[in-house]
PDB file of N, CA and C in Angstrom:
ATOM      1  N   UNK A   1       0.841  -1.183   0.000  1.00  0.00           N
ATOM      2  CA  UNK A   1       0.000   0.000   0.000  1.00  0.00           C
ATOM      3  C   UNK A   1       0.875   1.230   0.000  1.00  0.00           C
ATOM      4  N   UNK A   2       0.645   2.046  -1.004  1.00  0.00           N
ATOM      5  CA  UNK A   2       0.983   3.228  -0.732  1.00  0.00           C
ATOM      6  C   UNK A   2       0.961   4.132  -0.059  1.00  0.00           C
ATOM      7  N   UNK A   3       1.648   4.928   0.703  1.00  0.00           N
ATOM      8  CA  UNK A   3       1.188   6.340   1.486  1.00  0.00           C
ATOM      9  C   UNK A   3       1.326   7.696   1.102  1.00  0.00           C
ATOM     10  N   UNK A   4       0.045   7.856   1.535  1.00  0.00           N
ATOM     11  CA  UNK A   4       0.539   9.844   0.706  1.00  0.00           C
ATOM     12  C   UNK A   4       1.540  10.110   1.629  1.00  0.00           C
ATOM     13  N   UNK A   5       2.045  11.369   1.332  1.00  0.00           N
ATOM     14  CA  UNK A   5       3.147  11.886   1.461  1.00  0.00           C
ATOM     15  C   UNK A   5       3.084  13.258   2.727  1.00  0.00           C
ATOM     16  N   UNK A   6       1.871  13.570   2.797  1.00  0.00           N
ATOM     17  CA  UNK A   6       1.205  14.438   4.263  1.00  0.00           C
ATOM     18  C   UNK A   6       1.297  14.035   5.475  1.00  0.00           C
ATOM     19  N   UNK A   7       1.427  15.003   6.701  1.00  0.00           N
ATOM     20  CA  UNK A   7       1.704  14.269   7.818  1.00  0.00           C
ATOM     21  C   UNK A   7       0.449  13.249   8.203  1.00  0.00           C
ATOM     22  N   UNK A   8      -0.543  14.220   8.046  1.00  0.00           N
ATOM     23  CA  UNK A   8      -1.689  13.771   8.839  1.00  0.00           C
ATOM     24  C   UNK A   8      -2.132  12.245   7.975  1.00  0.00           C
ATOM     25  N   UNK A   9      -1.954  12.088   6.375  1.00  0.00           N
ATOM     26  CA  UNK A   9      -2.324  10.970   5.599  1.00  0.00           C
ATOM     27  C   UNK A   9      -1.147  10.270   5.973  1.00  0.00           C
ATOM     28  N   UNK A  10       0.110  10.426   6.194  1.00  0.00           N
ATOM     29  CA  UNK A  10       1.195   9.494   7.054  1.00  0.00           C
ATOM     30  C   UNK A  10       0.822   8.678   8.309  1.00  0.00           C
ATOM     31  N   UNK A  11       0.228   9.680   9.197  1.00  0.00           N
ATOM     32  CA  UNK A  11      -0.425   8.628  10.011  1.00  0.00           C
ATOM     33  C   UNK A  11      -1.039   7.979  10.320  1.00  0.00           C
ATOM     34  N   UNK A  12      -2.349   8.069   9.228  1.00  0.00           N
ATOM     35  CA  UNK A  12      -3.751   7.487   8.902  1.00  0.00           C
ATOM     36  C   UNK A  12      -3.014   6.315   8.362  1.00  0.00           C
ATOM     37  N   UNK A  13      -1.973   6.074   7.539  1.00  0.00           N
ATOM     38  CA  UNK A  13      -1.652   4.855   6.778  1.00  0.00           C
ATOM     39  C   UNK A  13      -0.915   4.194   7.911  1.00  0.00           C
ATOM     40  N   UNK A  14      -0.026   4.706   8.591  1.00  0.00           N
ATOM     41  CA  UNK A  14       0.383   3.999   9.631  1.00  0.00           C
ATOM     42  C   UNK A  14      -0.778   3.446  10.367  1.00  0.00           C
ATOM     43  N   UNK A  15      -1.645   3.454  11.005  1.00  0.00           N
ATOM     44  CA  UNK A  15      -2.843   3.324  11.573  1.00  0.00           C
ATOM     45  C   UNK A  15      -3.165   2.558  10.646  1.00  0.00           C
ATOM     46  N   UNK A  16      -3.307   2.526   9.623  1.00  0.00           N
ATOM     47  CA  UNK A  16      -4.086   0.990   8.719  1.00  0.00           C
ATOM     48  C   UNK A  16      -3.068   0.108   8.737  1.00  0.00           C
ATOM     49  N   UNK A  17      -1.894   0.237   8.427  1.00  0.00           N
ATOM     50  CA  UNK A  17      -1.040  -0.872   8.193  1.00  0.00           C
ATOM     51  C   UNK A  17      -0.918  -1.541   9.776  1.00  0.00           C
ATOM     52  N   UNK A  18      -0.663  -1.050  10.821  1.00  0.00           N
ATOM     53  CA  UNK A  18      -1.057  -1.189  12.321  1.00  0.00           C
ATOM     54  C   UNK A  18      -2.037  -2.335  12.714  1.00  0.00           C
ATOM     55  N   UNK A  19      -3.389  -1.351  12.072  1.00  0.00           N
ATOM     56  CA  UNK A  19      -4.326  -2.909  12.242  1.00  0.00           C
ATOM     57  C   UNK A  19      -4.392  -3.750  11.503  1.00  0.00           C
ATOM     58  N   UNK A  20      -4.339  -3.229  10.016  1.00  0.00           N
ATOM     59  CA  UNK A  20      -4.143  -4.599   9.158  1.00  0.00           C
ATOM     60  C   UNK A  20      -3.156  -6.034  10.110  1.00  0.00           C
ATOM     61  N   UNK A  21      -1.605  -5.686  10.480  1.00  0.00           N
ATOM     62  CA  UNK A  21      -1.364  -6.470  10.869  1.00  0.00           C
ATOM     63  C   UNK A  21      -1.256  -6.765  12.227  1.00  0.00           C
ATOM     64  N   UNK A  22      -2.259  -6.325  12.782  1.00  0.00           N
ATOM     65  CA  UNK A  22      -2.579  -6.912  14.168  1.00  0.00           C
ATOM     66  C   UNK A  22      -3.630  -7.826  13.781  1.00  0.00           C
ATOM     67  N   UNK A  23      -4.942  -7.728  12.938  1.00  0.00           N
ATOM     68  CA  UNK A  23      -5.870  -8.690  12.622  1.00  0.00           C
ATOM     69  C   UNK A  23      -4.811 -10.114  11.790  1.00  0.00           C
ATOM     70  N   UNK A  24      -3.646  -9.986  11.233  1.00  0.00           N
ATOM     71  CA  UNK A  24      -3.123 -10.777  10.411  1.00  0.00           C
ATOM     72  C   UNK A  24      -2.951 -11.891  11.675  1.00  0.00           C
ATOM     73  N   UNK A  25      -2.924 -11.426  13.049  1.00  0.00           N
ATOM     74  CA  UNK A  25      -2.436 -12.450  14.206  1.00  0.00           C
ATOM     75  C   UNK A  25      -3.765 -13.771  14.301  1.00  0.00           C
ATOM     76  N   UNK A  26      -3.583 -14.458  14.058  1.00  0.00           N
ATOM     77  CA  UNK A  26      -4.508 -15.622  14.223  1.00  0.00           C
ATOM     78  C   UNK A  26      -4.966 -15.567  15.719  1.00  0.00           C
ATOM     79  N   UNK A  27      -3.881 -16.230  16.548  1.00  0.00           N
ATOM     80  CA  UNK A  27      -4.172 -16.308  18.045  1.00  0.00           C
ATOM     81  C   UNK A  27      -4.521 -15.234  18.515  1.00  0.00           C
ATOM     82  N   UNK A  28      -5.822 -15.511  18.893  1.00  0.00           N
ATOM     83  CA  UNK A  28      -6.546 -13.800  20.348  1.00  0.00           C
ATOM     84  C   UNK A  28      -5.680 -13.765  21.012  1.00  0.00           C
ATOM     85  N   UNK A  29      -5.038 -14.754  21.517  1.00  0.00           N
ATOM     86  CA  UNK A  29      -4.445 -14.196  22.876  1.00  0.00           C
ATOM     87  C   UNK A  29      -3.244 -13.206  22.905  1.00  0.00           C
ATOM     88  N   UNK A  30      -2.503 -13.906  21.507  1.00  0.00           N
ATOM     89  CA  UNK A  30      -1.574 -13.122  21.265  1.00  0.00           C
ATOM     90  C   UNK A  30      -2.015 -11.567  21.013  1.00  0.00           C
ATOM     91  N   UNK A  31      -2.944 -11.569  19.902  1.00  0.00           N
ATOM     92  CA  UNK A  31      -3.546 -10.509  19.782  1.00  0.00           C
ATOM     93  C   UNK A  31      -3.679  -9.337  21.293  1.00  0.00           C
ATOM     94  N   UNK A  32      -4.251 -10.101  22.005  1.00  0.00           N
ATOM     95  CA  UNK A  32      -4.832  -9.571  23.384  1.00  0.00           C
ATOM     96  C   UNK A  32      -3.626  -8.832  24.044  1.00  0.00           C
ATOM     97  N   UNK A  33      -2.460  -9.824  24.134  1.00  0.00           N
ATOM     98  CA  UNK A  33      -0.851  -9.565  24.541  1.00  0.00           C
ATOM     99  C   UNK A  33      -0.540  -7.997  24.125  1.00  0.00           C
ATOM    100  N   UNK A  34      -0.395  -8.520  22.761  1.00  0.00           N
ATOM    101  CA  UNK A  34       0.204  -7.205  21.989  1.00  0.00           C
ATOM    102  C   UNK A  34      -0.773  -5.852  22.196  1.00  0.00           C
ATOM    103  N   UNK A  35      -2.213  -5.811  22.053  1.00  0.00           N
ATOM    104  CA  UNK A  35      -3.046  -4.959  22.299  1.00  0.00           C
ATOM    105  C   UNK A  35      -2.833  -4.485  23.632  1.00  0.00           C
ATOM    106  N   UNK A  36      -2.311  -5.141  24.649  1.00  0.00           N
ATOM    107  CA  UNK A  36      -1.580  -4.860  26.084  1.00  0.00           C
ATOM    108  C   UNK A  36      -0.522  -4.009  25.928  1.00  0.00           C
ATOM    109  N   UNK A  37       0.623  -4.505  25.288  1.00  0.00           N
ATOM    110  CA  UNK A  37       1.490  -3.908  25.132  1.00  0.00           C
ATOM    111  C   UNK A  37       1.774  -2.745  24.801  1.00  0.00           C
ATOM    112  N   UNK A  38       0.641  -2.158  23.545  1.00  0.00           N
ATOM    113  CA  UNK A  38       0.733  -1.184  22.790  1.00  0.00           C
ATOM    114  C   UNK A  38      -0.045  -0.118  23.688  1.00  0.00           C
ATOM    115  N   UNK A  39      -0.791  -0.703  24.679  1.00  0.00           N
ATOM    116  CA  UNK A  39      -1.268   0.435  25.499  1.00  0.00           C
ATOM    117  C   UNK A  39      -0.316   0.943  26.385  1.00  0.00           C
ATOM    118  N   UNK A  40       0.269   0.315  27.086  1.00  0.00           N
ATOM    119  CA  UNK A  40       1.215   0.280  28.155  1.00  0.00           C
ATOM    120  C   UNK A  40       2.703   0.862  27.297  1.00  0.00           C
ATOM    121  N   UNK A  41       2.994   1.277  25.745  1.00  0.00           N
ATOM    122  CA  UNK A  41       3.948   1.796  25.376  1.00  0.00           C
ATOM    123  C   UNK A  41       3.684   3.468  25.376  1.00  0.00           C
ATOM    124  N   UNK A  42       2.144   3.541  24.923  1.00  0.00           N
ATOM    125  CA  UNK A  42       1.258   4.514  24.483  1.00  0.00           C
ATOM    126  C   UNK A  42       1.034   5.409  25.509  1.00  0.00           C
ATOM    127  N   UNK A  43       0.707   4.720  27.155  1.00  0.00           N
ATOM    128  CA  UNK A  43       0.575   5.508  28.081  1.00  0.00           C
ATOM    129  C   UNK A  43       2.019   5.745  28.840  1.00  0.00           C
ATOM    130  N   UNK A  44       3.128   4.987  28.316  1.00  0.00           N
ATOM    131  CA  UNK A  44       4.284   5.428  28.998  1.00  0.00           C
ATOM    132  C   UNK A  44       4.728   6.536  27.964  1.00  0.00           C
ATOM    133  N   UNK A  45       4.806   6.643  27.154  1.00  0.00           N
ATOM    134  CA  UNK A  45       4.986   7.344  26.082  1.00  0.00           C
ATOM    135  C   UNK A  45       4.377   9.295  26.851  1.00  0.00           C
ATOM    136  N   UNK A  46       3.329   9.151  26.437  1.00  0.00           N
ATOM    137  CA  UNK A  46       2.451  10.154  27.272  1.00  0.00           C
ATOM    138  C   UNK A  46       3.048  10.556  28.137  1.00  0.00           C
ATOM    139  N   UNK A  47       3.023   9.822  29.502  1.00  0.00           N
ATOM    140  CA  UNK A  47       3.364  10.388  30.427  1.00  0.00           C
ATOM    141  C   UNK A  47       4.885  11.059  30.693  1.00  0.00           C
ATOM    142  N   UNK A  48       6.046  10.568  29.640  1.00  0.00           N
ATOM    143  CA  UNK A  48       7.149  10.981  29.481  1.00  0.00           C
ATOM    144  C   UNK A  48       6.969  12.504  29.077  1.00  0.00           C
ATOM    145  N   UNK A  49       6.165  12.473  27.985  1.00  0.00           N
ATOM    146  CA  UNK A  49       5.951  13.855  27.267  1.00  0.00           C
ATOM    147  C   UNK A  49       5.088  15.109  28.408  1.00  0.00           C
ATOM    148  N   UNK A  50       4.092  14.639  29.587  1.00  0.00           N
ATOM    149  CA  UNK A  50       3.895  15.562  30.071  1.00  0.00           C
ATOM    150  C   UNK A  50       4.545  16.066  31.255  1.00  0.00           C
ATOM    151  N   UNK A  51       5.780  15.002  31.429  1.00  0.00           N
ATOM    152  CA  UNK A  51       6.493  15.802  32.592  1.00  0.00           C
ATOM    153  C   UNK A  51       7.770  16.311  32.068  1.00  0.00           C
ATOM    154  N   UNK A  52       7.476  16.215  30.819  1.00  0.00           N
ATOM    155  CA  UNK A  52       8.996  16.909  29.818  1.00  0.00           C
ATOM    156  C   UNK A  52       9.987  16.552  29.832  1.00  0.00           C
ATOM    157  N   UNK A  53       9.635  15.117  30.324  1.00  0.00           N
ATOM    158  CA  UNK A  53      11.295  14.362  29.712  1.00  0.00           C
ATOM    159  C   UNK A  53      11.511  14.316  28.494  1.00  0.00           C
ATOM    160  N   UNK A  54      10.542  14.031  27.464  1.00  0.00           N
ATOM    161  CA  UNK A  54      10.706  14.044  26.179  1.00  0.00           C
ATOM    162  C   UNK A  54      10.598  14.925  25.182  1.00  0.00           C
ATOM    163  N   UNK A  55      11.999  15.847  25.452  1.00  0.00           N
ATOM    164  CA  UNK A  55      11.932  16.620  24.742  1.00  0.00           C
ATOM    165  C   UNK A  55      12.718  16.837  22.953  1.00  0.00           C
ATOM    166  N   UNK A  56      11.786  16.837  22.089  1.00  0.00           N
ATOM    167  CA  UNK A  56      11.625  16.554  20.884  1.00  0.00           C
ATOM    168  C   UNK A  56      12.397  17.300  19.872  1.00  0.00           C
TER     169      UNK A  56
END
């Protein structure tokens, strides 16, 4: 798949290719795992950025 070349259509394609291959996972559980994971990167992520460790 192609991606446009815009930020905002950059991340929309990231975001499809994302779930595309998270549904590609057969096993739920694994699924379930990783859907764990990606929260727990997402909210550490965050919280780096609002106490300004991560500065960009």
């Amino acid at each position: 798949m192609s991606c446009p070349r815009t930020r905002r259509a950059g991340a929309k394609c990231e975001t499809l290719e994302l779930v595309r291959g998270y549904y590609k996972i057969r096993e739920g559980r694994v699924r379930k795992r990783i859907f764990e994971m990606v929260k727990a990167v997402g909210a550490a992520s965050h919280a780096e950025v609002l106490s300004g460790r991560n500065k960009r």
